[in-house]
Protein backbone atom coordinates (compact mmCIF):
# COMPACT_ATOMS: atom_id res chain seq x y z
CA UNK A 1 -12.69 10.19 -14.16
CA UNK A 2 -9.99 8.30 -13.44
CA UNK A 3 -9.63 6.10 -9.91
CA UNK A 4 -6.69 6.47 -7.44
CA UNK A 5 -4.58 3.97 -8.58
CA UNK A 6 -4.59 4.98 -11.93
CA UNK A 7 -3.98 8.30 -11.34
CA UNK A 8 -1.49 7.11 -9.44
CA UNK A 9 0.25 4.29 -12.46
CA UNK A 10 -0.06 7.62 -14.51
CA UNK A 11 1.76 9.79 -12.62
CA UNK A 12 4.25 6.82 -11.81
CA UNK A 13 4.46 5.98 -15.85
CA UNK A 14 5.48 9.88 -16.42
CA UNK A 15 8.16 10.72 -13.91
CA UNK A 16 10.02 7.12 -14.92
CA UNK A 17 10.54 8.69 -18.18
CA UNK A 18 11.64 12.05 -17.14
CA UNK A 19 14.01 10.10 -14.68
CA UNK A 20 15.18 8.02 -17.84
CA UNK A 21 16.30 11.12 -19.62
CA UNK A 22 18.50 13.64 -18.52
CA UNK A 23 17.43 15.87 -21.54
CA UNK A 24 13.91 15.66 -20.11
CA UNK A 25 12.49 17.85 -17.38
CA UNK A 26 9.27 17.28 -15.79
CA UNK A 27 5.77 19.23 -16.94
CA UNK A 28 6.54 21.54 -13.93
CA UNK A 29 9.56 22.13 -14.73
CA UNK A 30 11.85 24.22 -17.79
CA UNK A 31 10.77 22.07 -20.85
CA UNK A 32 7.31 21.36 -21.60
CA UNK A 33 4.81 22.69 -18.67
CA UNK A 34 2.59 19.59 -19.79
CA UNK A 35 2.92 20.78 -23.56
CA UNK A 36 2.79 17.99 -26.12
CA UNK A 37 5.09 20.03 -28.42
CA UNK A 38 8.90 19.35 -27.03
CA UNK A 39 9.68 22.51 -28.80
CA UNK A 40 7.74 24.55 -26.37
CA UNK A 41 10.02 26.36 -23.44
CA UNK A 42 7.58 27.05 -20.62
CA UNK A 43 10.00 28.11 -17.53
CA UNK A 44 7.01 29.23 -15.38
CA UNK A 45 6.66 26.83 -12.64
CA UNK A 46 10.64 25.97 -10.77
CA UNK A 47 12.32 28.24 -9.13
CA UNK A 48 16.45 28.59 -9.55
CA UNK A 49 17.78 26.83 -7.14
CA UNK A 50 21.33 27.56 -7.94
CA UNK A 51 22.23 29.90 -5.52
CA UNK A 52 21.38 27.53 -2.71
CA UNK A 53 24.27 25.68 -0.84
CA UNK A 54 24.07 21.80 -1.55
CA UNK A 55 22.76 22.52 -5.13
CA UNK A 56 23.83 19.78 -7.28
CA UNK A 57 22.56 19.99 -11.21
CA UNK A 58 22.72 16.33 -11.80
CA UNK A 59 19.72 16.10 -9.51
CA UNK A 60 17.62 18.70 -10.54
CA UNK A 61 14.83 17.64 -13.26
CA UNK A 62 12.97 20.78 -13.20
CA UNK A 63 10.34 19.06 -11.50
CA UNK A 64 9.61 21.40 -8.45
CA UNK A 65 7.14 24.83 -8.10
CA UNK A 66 8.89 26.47 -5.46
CA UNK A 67 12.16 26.16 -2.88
CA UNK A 68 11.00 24.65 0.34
CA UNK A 69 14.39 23.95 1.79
CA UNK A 70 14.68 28.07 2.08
CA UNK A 71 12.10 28.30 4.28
CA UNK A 72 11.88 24.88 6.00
CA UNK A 73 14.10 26.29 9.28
CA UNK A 74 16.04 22.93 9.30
CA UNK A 75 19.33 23.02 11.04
CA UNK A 76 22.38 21.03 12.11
CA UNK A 77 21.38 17.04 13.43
CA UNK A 78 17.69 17.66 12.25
CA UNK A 79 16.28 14.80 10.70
CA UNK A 80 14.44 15.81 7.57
CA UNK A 81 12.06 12.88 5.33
CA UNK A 82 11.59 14.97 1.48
CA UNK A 83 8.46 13.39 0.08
CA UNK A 84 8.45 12.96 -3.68
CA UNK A 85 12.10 13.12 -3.65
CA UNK A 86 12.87 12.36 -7.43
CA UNK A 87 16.66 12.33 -8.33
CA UNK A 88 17.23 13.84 -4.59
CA UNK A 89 17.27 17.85 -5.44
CA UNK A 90 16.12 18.96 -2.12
CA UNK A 91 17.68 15.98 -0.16
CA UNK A 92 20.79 17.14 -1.05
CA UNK A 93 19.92 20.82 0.05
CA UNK A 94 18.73 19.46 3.44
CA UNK A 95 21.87 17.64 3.85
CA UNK A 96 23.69 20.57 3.52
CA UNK A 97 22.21 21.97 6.36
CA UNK A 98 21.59 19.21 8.86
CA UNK A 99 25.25 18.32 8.21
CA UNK A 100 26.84 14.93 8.83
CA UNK A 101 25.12 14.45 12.24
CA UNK A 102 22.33 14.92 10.39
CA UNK A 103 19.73 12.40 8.87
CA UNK A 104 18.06 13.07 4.93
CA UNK A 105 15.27 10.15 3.62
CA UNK A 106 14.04 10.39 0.25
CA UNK A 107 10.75 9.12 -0.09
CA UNK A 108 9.71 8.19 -3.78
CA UNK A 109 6.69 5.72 -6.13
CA UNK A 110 9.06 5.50 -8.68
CA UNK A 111 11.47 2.60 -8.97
CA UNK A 112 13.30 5.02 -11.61
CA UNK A 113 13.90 7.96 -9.02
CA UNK A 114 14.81 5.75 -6.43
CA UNK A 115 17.86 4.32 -8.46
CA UNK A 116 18.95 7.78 -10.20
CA UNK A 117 18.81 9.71 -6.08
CA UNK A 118 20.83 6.99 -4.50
CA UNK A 119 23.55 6.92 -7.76
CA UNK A 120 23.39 10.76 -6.96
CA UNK A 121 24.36 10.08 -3.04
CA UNK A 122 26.44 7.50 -3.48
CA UNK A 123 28.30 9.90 -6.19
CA UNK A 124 28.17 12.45 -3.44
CA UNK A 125 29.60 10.33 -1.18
CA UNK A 126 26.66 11.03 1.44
CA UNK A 127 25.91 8.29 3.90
CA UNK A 128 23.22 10.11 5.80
CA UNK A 129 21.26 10.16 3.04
CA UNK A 130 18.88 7.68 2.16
CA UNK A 131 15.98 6.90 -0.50
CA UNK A 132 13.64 4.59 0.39
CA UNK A 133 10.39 3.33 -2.28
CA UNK A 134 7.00 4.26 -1.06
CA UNK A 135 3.50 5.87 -1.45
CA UNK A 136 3.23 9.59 0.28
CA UNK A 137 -0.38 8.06 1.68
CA UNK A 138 0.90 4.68 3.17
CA UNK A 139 4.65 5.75 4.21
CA UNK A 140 7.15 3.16 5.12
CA UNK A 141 8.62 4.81 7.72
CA UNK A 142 8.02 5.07 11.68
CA UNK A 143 6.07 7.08 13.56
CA UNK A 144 7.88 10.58 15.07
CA UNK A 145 11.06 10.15 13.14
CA UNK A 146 11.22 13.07 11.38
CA UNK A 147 12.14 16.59 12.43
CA UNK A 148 11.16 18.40 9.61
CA UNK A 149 9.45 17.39 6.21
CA UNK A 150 9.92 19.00 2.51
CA UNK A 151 8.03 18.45 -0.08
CA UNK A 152 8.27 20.28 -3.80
CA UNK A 153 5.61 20.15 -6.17
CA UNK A 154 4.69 16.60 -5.22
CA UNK A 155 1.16 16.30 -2.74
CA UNK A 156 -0.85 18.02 -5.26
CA UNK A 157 -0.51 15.07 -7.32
CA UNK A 158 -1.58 12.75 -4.45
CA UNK A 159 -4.94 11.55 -4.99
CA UNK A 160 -5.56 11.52 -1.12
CA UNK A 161 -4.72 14.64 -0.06
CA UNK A 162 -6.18 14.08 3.79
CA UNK A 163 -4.04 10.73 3.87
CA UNK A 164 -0.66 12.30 2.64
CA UNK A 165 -1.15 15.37 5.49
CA UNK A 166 -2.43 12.67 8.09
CA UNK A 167 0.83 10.21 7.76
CA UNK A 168 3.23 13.48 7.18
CA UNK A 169 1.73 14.96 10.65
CA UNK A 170 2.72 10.69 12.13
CA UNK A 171 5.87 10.40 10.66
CA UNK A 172 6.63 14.23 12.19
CA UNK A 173 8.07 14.43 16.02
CA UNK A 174 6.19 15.88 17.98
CA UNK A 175 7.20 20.02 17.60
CA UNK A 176 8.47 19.05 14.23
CA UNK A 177 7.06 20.94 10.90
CA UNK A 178 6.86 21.33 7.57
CA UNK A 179 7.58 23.33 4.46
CA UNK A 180 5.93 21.94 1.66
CA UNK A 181 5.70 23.67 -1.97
CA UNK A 182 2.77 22.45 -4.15
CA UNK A 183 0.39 24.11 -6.36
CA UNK A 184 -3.60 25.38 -5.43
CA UNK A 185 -6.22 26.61 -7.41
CA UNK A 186 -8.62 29.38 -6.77
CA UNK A 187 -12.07 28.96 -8.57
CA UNK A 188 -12.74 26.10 -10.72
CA UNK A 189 -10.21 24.39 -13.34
CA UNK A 190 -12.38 23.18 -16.69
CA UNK A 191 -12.82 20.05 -17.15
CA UNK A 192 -10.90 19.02 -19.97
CA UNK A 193 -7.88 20.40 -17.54
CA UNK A 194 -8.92 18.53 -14.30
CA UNK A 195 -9.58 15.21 -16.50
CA UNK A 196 -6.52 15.00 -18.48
CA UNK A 197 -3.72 12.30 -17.31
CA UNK A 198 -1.05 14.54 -18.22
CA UNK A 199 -2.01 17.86 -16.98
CA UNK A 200 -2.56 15.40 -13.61
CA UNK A 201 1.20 14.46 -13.57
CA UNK A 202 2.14 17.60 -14.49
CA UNK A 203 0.72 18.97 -11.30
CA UNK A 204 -2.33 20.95 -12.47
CA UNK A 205 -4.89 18.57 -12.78
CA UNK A 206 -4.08 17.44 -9.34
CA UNK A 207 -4.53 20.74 -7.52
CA UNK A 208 -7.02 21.59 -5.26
CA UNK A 209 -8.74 25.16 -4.01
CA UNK A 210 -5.94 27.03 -1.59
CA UNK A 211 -8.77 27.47 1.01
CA UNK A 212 -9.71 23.57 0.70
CA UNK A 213 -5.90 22.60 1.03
CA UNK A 214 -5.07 24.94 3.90
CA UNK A 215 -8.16 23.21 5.51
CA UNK A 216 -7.08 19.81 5.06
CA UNK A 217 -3.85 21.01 6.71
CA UNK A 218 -5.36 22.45 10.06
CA UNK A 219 -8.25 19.30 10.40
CA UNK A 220 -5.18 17.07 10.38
CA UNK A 221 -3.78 18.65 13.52
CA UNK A 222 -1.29 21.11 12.61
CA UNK A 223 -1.04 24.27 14.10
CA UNK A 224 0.46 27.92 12.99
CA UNK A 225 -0.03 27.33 9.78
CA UNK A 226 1.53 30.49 7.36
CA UNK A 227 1.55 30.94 3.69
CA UNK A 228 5.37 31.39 3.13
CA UNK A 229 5.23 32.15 -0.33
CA UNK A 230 2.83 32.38 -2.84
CA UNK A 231 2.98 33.32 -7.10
CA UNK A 232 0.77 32.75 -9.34
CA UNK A 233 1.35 30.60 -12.45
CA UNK A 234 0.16 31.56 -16.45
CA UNK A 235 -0.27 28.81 -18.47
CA UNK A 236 0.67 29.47 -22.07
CA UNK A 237 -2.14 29.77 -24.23
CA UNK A 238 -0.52 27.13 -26.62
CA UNK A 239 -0.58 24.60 -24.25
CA UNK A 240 -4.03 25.39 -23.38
CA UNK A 241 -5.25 24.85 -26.58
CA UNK A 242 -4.50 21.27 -26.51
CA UNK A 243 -7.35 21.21 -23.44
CA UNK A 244 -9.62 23.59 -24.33
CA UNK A 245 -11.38 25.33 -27.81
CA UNK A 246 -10.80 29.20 -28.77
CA UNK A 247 -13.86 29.76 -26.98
CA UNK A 248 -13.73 27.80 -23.74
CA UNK A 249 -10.05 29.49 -23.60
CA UNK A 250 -11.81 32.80 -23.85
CA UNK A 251 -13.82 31.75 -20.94
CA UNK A 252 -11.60 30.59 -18.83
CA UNK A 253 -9.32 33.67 -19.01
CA UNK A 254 -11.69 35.86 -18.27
CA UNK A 255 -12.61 33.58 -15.56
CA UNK A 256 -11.81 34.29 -12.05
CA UNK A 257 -10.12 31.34 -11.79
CA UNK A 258 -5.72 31.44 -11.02
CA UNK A 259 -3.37 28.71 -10.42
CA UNK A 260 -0.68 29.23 -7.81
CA UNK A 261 2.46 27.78 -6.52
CA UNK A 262 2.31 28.26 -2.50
CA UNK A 263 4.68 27.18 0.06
CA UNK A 264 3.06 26.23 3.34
CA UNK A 265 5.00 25.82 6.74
CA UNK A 266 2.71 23.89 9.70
CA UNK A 267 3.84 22.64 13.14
CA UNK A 268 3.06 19.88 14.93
CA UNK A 269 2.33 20.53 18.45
CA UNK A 270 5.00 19.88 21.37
């Protein structure tokens, strides 16, 4: 099994290339679910984010599983920190909606992201929007500054799952939430699946058990915690079969195992 960090480089190594080619989109996203053949259309994890106001296609790589700016109850002056930001999809939403006396941080690993969302702001001409380069589990940001935090498809793919929930709940003011989209598993993924660097940065390998994850949520501190969406995701059985044999296939989809995009809202207490 792999350790932290290079879970971490692998992830990191992955979304540099998507963010290097607009053709690309991200193994969550419409071209590829994780599939090694670049043929393969697998639209099953995003969500059409289109119809929301602050959309902007130039930042949208397909890399999300849900739309946690609908449900994040942001409004005008809120300050909002999107974690995993990428090419600034959501952070664009948010500003949108918190306006111009407003605040929107981007928080992103990847060098790559970092310069392709600020390009996108600067094209936007937003100045309340800002993308900063850091690690979800050691944030570079203050304590209490944030009103409300987004997060799409992104803290499954953190190997520290208790870390990223305990420095979201710090960065968070105090009555602040979240609305974070990511994806959970109930039952057990097989092991060729939960091993695989790729499946891992295309946010399967990643995920955790729904129960464990809403856990992790409530030991951290938060507090009315609701399941604001949830839909569950099938994996083509060609891209499967690069993980698993006819017969472990078989087995697994006869399993009682599902994997599910879910997005979560949590408060942080006054």
């Amino acid at each position: 099994m792999k350790t932290s960090d290079e879970i971490k480089q692998s992830v990191k190594d992955k979304y540099a290339e998507i963010s290097r080619s607009s053709d690309q989109a991200g193994c969550c996203g419409p071209s590829g679910c994780c599939s090694t053949d670049s043929n393969v259309d697998y639209t099953i994890f995003s969500d059409d984010y289109s119809k929301l106001e602050g959309y902007n296609p130039d930042a949208d790589l397909g890399l999300g599983c849900g739309l946690p700016t609908e449900f994040a109850k942001m409004k005008p002056g809120d300050t909002v920190v999107d974690l995993g930001s990428g090419a600034g999809n959501d952070a664009f939403v948010a500003r949108q909606v918190v306006g111009e006396s407003g605040r929107v941080i981007g928080l992103d690993m990847t060098e790559a992201m970092i310069q392709k969302s600020t390009l996108n702001a600067i094209k936007l001409g937003f100045d309340n929007v800002d993308f900063v380069l850091g690690d979800i589990e050691e944030m570079p940001l203050d304590d209490s500054i944030a009103d409300v935090v987004v997060s799409n498809c992104v803290l499954n793919l953190v190997p520290d799952k208790e870390k990223a929930f305990a420095e979201t709940y710090r960065i968070l003011k105090n009555g602040g939430h979240f609305s974070i989209s990511d994806v959970v598993i109930a039952g057990d993924l097989p092991d060729a699946i939960k091993e695989d660097a790729e499946m891992y940065a295309g946010c399967v390998a990643g995920a955790i058990d729904k129960d464990e994850y809403l856990d992790i949520v409530k030991n951290t501190g938060f507090e009315n915690i609701t399941v604001q969406k949830m839909k569950e995701i099938q994996l083509p059985d060609e891209m499967l079969l690069n993980y698993l044999s006819e017969e472990e296939l078989k087995s697994f989809k006869n399993s009682d195992t599902g994997i599910y995009s879910i997005t979560v809202y949590a408060e942080k207490s006054e």
